[in-house]
C-alpha atoms as a PDB file:
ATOM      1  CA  UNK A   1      33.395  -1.309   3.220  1.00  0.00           C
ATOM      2  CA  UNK A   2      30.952  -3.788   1.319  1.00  0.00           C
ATOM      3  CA  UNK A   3      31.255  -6.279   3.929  1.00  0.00           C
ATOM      4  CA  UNK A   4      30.366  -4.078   6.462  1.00  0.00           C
ATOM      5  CA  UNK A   5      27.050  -2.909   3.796  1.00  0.00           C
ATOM      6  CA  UNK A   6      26.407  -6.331   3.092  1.00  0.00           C
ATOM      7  CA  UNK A   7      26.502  -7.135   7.193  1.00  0.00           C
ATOM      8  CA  UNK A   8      24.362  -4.450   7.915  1.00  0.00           C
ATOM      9  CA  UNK A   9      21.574  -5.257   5.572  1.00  0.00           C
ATOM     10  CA  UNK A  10      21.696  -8.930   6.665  1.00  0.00           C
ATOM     11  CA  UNK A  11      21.530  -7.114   9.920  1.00  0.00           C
ATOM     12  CA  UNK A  12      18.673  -5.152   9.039  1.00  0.00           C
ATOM     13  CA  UNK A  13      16.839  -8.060   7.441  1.00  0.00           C
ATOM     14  CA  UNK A  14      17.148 -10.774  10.516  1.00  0.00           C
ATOM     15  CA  UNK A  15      15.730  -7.857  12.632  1.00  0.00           C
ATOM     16  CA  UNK A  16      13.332  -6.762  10.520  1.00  0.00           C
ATOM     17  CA  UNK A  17      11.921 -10.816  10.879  1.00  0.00           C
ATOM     18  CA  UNK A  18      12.551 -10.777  14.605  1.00  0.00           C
ATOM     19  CA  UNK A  19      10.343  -7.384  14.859  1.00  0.00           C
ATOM     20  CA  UNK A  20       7.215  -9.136  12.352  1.00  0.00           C
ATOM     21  CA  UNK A  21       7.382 -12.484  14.593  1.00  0.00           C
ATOM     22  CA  UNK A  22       6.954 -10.562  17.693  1.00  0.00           C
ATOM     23  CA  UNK A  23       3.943  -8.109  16.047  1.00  0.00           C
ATOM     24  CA  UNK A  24       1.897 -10.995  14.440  1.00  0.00           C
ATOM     25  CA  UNK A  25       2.647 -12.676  18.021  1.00  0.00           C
ATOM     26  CA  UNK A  26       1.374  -9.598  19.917  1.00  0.00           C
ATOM     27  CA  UNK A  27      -1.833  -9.076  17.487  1.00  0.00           C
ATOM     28  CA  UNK A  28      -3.020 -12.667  19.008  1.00  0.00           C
ATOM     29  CA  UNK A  29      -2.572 -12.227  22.392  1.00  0.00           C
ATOM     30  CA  UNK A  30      -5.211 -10.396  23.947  1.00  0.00           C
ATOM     31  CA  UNK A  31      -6.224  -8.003  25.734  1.00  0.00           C
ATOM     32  CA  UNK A  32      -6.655  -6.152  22.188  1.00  0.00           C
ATOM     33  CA  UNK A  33      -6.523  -2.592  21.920  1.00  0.00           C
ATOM     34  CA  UNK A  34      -9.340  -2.284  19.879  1.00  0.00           C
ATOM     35  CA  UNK A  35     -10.134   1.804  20.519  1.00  0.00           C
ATOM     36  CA  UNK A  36      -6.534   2.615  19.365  1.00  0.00           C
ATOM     37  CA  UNK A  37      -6.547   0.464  15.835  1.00  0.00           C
ATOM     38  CA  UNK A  38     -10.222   2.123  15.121  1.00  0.00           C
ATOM     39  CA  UNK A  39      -8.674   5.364  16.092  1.00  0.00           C
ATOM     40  CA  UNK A  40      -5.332   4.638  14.261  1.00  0.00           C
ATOM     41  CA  UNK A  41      -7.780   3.122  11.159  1.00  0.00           C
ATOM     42  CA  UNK A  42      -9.203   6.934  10.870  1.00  0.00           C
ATOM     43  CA  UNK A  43      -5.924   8.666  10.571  1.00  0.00           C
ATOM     44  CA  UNK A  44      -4.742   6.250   8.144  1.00  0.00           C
ATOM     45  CA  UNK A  45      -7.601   5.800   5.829  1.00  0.00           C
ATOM     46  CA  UNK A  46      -9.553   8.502   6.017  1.00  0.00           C
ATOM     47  CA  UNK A  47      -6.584  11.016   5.886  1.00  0.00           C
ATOM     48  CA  UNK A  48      -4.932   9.976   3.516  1.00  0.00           C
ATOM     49  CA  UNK A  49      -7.980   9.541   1.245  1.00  0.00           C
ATOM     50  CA  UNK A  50      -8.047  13.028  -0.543  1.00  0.00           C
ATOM     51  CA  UNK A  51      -4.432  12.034  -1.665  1.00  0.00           C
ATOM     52  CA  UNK A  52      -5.551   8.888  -3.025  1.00  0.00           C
ATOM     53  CA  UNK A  53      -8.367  10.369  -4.815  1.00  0.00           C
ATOM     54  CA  UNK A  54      -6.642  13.247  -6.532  1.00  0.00           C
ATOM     55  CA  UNK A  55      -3.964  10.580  -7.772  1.00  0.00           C
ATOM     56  CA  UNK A  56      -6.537   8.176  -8.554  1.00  0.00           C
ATOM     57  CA  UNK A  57      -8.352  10.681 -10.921  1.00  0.00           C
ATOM     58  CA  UNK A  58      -4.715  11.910 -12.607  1.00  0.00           C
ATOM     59  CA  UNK A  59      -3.943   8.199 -13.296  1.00  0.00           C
ATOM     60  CA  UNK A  60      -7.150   7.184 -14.977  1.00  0.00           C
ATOM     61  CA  UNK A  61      -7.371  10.370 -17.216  1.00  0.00           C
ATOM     62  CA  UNK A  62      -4.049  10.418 -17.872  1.00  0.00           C
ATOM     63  CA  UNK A  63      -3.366   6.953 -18.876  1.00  0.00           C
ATOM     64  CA  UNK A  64      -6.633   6.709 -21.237  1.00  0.00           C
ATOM     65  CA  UNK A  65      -5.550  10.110 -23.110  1.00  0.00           C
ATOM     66  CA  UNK A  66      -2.233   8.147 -23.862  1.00  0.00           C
ATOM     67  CA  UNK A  67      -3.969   4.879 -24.470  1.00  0.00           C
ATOM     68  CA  UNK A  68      -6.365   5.966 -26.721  1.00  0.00           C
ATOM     69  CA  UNK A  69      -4.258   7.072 -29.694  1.00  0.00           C
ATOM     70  CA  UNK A  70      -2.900   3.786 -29.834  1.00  0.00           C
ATOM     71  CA  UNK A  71      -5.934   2.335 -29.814  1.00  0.00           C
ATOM     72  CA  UNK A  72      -7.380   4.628 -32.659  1.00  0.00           C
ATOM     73  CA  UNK A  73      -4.721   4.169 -35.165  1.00  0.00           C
ATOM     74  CA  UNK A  74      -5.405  -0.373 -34.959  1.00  0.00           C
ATOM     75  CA  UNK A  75      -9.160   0.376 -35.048  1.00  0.00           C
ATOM     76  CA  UNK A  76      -9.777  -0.822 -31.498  1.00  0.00           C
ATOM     77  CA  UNK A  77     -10.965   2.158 -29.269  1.00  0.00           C
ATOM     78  CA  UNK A  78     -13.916   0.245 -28.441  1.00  0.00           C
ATOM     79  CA  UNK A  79     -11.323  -2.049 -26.337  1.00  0.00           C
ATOM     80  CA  UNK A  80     -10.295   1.324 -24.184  1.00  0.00           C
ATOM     81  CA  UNK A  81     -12.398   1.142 -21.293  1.00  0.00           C
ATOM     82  CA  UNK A  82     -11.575  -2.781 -20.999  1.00  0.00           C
ATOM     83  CA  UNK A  83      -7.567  -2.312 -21.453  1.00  0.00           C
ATOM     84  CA  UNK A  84      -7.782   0.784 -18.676  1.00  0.00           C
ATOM     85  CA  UNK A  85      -9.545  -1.042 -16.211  1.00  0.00           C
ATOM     86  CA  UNK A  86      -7.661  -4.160 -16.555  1.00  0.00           C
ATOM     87  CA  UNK A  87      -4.712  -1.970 -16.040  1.00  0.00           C
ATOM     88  CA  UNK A  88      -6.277  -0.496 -13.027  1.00  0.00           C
ATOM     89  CA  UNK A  89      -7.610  -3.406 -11.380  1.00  0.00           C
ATOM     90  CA  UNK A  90      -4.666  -6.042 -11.410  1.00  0.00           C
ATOM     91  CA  UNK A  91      -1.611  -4.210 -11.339  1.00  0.00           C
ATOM     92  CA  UNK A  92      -1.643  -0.053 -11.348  1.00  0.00           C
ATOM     93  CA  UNK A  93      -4.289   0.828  -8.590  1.00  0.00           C
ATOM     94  CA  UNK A  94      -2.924  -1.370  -6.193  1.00  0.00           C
ATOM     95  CA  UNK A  95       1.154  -0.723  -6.810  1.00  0.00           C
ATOM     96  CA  UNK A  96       0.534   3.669  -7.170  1.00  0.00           C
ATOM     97  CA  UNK A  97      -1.941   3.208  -3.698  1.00  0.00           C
ATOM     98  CA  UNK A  98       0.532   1.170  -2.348  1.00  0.00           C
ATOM     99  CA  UNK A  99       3.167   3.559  -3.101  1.00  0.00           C
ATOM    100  CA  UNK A 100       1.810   7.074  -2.202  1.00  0.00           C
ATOM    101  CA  UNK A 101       0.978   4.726   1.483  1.00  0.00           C
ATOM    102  CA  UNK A 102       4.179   4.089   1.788  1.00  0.00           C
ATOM    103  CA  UNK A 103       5.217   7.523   1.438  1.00  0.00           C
ATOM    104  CA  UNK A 104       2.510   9.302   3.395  1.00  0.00           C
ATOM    105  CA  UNK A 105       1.776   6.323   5.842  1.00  0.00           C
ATOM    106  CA  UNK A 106       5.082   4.782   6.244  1.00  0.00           C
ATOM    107  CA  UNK A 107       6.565   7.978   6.603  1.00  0.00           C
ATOM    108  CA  UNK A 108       4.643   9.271   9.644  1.00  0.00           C
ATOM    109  CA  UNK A 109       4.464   5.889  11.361  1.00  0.00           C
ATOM    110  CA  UNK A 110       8.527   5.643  11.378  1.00  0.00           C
ATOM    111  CA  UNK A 111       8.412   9.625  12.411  1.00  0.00           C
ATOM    112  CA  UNK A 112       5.744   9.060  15.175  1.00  0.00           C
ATOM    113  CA  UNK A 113       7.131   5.818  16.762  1.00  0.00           C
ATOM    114  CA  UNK A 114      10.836   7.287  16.275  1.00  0.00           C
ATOM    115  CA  UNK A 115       9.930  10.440  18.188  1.00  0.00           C
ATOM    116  CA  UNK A 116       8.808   8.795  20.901  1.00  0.00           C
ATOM    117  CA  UNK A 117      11.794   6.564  21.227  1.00  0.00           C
ATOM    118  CA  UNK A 118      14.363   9.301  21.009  1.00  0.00           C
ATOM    119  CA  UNK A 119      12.420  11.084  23.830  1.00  0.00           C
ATOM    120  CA  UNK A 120      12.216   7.718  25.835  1.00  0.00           C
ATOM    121  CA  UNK A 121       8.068   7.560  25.941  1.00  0.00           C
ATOM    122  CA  UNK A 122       8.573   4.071  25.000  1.00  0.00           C
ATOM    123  CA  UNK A 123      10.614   3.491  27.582  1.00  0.00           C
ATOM    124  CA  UNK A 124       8.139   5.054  30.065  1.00  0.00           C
ATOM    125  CA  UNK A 125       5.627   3.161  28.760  1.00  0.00           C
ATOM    126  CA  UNK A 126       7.122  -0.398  29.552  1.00  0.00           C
ATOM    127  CA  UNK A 127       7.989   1.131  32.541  1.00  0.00           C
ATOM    128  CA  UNK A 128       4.333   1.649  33.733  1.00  0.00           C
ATOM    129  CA  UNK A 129       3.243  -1.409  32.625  1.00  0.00           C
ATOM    130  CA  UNK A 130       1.540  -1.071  29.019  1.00  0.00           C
ATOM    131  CA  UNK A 131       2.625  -2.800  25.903  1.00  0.00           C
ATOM    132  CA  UNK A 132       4.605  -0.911  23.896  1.00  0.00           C
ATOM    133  CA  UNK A 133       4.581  -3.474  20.837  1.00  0.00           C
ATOM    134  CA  UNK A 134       0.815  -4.258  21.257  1.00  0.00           C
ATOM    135  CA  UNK A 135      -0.184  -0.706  21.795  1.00  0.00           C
ATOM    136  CA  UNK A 136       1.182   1.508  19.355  1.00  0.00           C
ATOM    137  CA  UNK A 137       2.774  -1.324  16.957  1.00  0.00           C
ATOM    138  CA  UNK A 138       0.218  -4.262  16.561  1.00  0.00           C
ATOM    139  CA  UNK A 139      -2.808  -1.658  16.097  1.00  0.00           C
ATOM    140  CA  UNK A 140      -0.706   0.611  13.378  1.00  0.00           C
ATOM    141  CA  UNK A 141      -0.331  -2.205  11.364  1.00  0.00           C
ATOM    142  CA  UNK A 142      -3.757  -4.116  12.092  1.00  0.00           C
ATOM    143  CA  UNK A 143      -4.659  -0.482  11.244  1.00  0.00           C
ATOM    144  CA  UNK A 144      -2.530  -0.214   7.455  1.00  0.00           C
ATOM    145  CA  UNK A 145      -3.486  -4.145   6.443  1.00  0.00           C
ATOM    146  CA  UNK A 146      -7.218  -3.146   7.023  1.00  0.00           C
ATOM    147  CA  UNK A 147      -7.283   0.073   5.629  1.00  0.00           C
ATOM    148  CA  UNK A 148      -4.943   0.080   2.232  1.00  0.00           C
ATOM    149  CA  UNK A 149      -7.707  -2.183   0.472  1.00  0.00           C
ATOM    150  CA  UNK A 150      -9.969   0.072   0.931  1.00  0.00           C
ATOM    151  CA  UNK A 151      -8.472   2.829   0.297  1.00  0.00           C
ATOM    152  CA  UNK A 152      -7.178   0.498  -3.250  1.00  0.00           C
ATOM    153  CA  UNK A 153     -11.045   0.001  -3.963  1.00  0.00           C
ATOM    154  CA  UNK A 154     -11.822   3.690  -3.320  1.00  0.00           C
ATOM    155  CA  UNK A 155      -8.991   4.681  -6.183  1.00  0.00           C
ATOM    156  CA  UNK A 156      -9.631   2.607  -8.495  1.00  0.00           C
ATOM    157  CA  UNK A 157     -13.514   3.602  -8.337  1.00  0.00           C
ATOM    158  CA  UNK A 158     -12.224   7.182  -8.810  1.00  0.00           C
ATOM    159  CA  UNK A 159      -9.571   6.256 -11.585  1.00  0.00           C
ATOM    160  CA  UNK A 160     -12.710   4.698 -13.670  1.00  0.00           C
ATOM    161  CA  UNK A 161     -14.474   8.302 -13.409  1.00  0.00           C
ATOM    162  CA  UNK A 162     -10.969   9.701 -14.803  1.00  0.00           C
ATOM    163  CA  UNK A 163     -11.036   7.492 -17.101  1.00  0.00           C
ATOM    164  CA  UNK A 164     -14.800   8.055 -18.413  1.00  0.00           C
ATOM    165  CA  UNK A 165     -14.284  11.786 -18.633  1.00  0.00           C
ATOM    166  CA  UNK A 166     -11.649  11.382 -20.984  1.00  0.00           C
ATOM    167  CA  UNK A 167     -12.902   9.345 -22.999  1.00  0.00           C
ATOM    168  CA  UNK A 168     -15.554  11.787 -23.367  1.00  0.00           C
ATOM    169  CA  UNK A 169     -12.951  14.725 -23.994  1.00  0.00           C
ATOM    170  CA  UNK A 170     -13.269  12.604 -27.753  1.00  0.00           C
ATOM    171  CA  UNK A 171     -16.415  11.555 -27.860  1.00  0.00           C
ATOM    172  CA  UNK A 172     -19.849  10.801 -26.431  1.00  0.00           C
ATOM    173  CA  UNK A 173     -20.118   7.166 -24.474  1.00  0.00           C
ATOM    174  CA  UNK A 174     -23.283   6.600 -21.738  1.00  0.00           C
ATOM    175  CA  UNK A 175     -22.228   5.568 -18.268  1.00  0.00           C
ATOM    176  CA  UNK A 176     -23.494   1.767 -18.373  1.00  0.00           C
ATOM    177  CA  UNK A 177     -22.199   1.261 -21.776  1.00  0.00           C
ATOM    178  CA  UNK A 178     -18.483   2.717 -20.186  1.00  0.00           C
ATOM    179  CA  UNK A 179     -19.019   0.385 -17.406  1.00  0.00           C
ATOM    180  CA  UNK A 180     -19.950  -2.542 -19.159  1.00  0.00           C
ATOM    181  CA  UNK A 181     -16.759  -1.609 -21.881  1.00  0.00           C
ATOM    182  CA  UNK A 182     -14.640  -1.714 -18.810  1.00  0.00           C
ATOM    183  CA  UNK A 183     -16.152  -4.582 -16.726  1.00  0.00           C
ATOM    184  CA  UNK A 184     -16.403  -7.315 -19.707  1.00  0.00           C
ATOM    185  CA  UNK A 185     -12.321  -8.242 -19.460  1.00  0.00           C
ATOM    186  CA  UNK A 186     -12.742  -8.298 -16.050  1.00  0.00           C
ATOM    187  CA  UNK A 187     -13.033 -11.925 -14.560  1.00  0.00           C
ATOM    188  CA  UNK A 188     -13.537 -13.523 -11.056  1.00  0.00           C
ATOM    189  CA  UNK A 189      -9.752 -14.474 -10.681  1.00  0.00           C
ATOM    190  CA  UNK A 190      -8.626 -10.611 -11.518  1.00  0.00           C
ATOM    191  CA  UNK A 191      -9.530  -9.466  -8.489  1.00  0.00           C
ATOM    192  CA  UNK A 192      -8.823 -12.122  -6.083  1.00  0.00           C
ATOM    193  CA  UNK A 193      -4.662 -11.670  -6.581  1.00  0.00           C
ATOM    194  CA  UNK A 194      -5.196  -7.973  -6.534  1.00  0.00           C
ATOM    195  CA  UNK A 195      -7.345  -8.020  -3.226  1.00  0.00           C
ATOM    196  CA  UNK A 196      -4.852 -10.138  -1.427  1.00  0.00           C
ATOM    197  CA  UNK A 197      -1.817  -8.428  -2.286  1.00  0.00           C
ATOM    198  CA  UNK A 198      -3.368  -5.242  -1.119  1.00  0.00           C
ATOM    199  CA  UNK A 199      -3.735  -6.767   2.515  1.00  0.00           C
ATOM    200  CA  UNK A 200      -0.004  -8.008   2.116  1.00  0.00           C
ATOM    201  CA  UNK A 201       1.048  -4.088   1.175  1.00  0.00           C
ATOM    202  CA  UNK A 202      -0.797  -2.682   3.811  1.00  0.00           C
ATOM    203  CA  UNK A 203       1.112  -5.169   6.389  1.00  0.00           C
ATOM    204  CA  UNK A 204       3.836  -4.587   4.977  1.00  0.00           C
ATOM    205  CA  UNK A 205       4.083  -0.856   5.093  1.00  0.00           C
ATOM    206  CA  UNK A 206       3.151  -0.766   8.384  1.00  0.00           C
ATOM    207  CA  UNK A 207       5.830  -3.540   9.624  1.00  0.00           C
ATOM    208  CA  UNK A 208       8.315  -1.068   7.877  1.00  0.00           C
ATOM    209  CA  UNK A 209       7.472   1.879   9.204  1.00  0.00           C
ATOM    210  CA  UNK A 210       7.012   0.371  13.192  1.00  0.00           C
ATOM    211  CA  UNK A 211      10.442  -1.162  12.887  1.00  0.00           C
ATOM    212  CA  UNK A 212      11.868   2.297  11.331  1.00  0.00           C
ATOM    213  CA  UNK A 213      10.866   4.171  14.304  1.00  0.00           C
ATOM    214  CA  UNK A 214      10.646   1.613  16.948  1.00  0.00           C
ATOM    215  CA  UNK A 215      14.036   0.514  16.296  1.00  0.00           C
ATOM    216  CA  UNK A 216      15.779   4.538  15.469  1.00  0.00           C
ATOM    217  CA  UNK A 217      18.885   5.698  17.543  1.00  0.00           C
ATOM    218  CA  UNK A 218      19.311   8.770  19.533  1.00  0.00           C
ATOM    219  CA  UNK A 219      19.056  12.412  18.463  1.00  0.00           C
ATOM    220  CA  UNK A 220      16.760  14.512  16.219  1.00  0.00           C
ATOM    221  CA  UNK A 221      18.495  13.015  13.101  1.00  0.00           C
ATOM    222  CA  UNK A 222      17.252   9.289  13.854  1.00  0.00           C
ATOM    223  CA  UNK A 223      14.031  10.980  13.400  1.00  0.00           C
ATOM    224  CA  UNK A 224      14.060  12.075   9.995  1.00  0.00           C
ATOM    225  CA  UNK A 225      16.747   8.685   8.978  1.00  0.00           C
ATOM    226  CA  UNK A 226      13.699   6.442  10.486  1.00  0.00           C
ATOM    227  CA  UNK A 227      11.015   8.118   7.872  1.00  0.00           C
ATOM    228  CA  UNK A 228      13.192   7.971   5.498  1.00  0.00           C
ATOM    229  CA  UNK A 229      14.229   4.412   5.382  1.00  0.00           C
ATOM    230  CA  UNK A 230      10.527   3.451   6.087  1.00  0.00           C
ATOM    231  CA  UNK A 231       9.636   5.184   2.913  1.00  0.00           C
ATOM    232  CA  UNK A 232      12.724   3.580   0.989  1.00  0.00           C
ATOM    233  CA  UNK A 233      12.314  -0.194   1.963  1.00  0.00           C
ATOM    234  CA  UNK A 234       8.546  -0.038   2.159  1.00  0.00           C
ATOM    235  CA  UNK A 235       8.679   0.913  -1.714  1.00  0.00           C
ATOM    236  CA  UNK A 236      11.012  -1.659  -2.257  1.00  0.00           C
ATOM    237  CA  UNK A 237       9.282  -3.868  -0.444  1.00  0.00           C
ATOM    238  CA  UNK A 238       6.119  -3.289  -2.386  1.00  0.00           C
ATOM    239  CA  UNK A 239       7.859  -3.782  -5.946  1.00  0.00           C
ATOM    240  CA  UNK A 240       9.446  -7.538  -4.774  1.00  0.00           C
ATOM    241  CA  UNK A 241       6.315  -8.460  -3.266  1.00  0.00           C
ATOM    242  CA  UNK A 242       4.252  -7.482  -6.071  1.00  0.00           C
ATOM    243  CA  UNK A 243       6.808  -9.351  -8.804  1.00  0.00           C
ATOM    244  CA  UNK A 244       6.170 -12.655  -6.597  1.00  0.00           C
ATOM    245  CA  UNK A 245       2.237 -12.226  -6.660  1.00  0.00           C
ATOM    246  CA  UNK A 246       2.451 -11.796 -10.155  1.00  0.00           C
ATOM    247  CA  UNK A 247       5.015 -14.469 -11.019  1.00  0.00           C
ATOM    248  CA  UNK A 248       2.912 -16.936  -8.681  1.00  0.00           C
ATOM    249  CA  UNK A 249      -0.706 -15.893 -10.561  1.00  0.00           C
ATOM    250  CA  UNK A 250       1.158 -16.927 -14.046  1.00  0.00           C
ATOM    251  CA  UNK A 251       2.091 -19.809 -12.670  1.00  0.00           C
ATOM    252  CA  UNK A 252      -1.042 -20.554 -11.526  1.00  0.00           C
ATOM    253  CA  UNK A 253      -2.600 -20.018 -14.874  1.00  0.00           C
ATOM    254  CA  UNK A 254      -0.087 -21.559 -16.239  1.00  0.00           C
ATOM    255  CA  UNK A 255      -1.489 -24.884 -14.389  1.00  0.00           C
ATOM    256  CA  UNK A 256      -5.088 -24.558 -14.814  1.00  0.00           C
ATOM    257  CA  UNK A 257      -4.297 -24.582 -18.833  1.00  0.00           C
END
């Protein structure tokens, strides 16, 4: 029974590569179906973008009322706005974004794409002549890569408001003196790991979820197993990949000292 688990993962894996060789193959072929990413780009970020703001605005608010007492009892509240958007910025705006994508992105990609391969539109569509893979697979992902960055800059704009109203739940602090609180830690090489990652997420998720549906069996059930599993290894996926970006920025401060 584990060697057959272990086989199918390997399984799962080696097609999983197969399936990203032939996407990043198809996005550079043209013709380019650019009317279907720009359309696909609108369902995924601007749909999902009341989600990510109502999470955004829980995290920041949340995590500087639990902060702060910390803070208060070593003297150091002044350091609040700089420790929450440090926090924001490098690791928990990108990983929560990331992860609520996954659910709500990944999800309805691998339902979507395994839909139409249990009721054969795939099928039809090779059949009359259009690209399945560069149609509705290279464009969905184009679309995710694109998109999750921005939608990662959008929440952690709206985590900083969070963030500012409760620190003012305790207290009185002006805008630009928040902002310059929380901008000081901040340096050039913060954001440059934290961008790119966000690109690799989005790509990522969006791989996942294709491959889910594009790849699901026959029946009503491969349906709902497809979203699942997207939503499983996506989130997984997001967790190694983000362990490996930030085990290969320490090592790259690690050389520059």
């Amino acid at each position: 029974m584990k060697n057959d688990q272990g086989a199918n993962i390997l399984s799962d894996i080696t097609g999983l590569v197969r399936f990203t060789v032939r996407v990043v193959r198809s996005m550079m072929d043209p013709p380019f179906e650019n009317r279907e990413m720009m359309k696909q780009s609108y369902f995924i970020g601007y749909k999902t973008l009341p989600l990510i703001a109502v999470t955004a605005f829980i995290l920041g608010l949340v995590l500087t009322l639990q902060s702060r007492p910390v803070l208060v009892d070593f003297g150091a509240e002044s350091l609040l706005p700089g420790m929450i958007s440090v926090s924001i910025v490098r690791e928990i705006g990108p990983v929560v974004t990331a992860l609520i994508c996954a659910g709500k992105i990944g999800s309805g990609i691998g339902a979507e794409l395994g839909s139409m391969k249990v009721t054969e539109q795939i099928d039809a569509m090779e059949v009359s002549g259009t690209n399945p893979m560069k149609y509705l697979v290279s464009t969905r992902v184009l679309a995710t890569t694109l998109m999750l960055p921005i939608l990662v800059f959008f929440a952690d704009a709206i985590a900083f408001v969070g963030s500012y109203l409760a620190v003012n739940l305790h207290g009185e602090i002006a805008p630009q003196l928040f902002l310059t609180n929380a901008f000081a830690p901040l340096h050039f090489y913060d954001l440059i790991p934290a961008t790119i990652k966000t690109f690799i997420f989005g790509f990522a998720i969006g791989v996942i979820g294709s491959y889910k549906g594009y790849t699901a069996g026959f029946g009503t059930e491969a349906v709902g197993r497809a979203a699942n599993s997207a939503v499983v290894v996506a989130s997984v996926a997001i967790f190694i990949i983000d362990m490996l970006v930030v085990e290969l920025q320490h090592s790259m401060e690690m050389l520059n000292f």
